[in-house]
Protein backbone atom coordinates (compact mmCIF):
# COMPACT_ATOMS: atom_id res chain seq x y z
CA UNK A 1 36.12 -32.44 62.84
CA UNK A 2 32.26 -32.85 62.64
CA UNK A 3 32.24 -29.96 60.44
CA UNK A 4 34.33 -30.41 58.44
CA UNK A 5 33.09 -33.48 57.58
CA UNK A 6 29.58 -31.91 57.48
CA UNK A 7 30.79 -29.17 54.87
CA UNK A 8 32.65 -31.80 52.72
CA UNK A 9 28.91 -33.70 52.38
CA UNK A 10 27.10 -30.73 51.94
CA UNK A 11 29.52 -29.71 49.16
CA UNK A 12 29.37 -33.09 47.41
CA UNK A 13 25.77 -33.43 47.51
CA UNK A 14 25.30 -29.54 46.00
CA UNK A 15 27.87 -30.20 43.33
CA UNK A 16 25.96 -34.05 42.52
CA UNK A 17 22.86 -32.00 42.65
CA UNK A 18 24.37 -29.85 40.08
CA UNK A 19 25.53 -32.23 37.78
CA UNK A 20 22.40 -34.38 37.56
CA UNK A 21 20.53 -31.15 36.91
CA UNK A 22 22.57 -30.17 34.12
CA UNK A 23 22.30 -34.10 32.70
CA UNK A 24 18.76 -34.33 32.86
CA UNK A 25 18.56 -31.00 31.28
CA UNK A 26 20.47 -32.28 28.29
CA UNK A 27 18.31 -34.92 28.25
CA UNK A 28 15.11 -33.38 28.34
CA UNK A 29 15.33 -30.20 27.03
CA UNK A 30 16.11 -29.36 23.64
CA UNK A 31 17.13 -25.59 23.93
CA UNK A 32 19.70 -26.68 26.72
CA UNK A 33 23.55 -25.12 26.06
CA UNK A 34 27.18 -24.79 26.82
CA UNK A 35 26.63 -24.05 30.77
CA UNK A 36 24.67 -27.42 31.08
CA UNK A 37 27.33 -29.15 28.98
CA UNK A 38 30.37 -27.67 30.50
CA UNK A 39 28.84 -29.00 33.83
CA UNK A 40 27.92 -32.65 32.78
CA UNK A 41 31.64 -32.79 31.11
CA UNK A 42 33.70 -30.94 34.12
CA UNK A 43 31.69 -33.51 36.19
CA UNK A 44 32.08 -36.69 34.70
CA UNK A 45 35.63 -35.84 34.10
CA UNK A 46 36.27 -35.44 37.69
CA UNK A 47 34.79 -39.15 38.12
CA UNK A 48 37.58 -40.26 35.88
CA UNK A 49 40.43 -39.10 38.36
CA UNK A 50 42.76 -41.64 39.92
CA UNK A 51 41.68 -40.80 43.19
CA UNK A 52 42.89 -44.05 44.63
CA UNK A 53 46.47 -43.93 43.45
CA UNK A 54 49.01 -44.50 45.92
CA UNK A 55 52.62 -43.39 45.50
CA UNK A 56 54.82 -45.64 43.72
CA UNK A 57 56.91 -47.01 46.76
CA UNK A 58 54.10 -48.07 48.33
CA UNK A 59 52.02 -49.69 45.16
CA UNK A 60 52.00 -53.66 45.27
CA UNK A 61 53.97 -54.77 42.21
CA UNK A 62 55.83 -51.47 41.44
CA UNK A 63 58.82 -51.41 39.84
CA UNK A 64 61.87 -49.86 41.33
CA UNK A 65 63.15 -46.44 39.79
CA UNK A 66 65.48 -46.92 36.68
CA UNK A 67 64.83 -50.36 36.30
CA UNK A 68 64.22 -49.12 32.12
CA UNK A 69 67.06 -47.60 31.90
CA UNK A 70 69.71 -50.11 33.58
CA UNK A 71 68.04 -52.66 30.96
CA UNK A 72 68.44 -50.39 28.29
CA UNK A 73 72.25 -50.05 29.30
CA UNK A 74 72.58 -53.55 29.63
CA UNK A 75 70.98 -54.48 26.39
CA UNK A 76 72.88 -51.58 24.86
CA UNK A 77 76.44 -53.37 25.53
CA UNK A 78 77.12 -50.78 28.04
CA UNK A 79 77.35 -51.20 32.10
CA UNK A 80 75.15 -49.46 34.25
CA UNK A 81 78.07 -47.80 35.45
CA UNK A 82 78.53 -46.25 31.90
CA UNK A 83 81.69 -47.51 31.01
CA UNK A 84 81.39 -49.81 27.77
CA UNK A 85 82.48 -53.41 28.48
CA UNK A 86 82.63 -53.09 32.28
CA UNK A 87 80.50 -56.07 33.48
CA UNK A 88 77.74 -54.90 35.86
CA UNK A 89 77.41 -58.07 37.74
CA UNK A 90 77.51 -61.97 37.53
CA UNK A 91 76.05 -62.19 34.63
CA UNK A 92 72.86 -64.27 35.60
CA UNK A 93 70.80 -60.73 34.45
CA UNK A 94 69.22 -60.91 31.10
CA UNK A 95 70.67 -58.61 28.47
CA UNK A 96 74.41 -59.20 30.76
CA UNK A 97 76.13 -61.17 28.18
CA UNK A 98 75.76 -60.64 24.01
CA UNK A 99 73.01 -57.43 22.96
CA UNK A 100 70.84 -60.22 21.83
CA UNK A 101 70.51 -61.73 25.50
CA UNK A 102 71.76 -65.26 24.25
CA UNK A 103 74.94 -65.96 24.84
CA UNK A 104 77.42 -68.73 22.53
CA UNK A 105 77.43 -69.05 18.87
């Protein structure tokens, strides 16, 4: 385990190494190229991952799967079920009574 984590540090400070080198050479030197370029890019576009994403079920605040498309239905006149003018439940939904959402004259 000790390692592992050993090799993992090792690797990130090599490849940090690398990048800053290939920065700095940008930087400074005018005759620098497309190997010092591709670096700096490839590297600061692997800062910009979502490395702290979570999957959806267990994200604070996510929505539940198909919620767009039962509103769409619903908003649409049809039932979730997919039979036009079935009512999908009491009616206390948005979108459950007229397409416009507002029901009465």
């Amino acid at each position: 385990m000790t390692s592992a984590r050993t090799a993992r540090r090792a690797a990130a400070l090599g490849l940090g190494a690398l990048w800053w080198w290939a920065v700095l050479r940008l930087a400074l030197e005018p005759r620098a190229g497309v190997l010092e370029g591709a670096v700096a890019a490839g590297g600061w576009g692997l800062s910009v991952l979502p490395v702290h994403c979570v999957p959806r079920r267990r994200a604070v605040g996510a929505l539940e799967a198909g919620r767009w498309r039962r509103a769409l239905r619903t908003a649409s006149g049809a039932s979730p079920s997919g039979r036009p003018g079935a009512e999908a439940g009491s009616g206390s939904e948005v979108g459950s009574g007229s397409p416009s959402g507002v029901d009465g004259p």
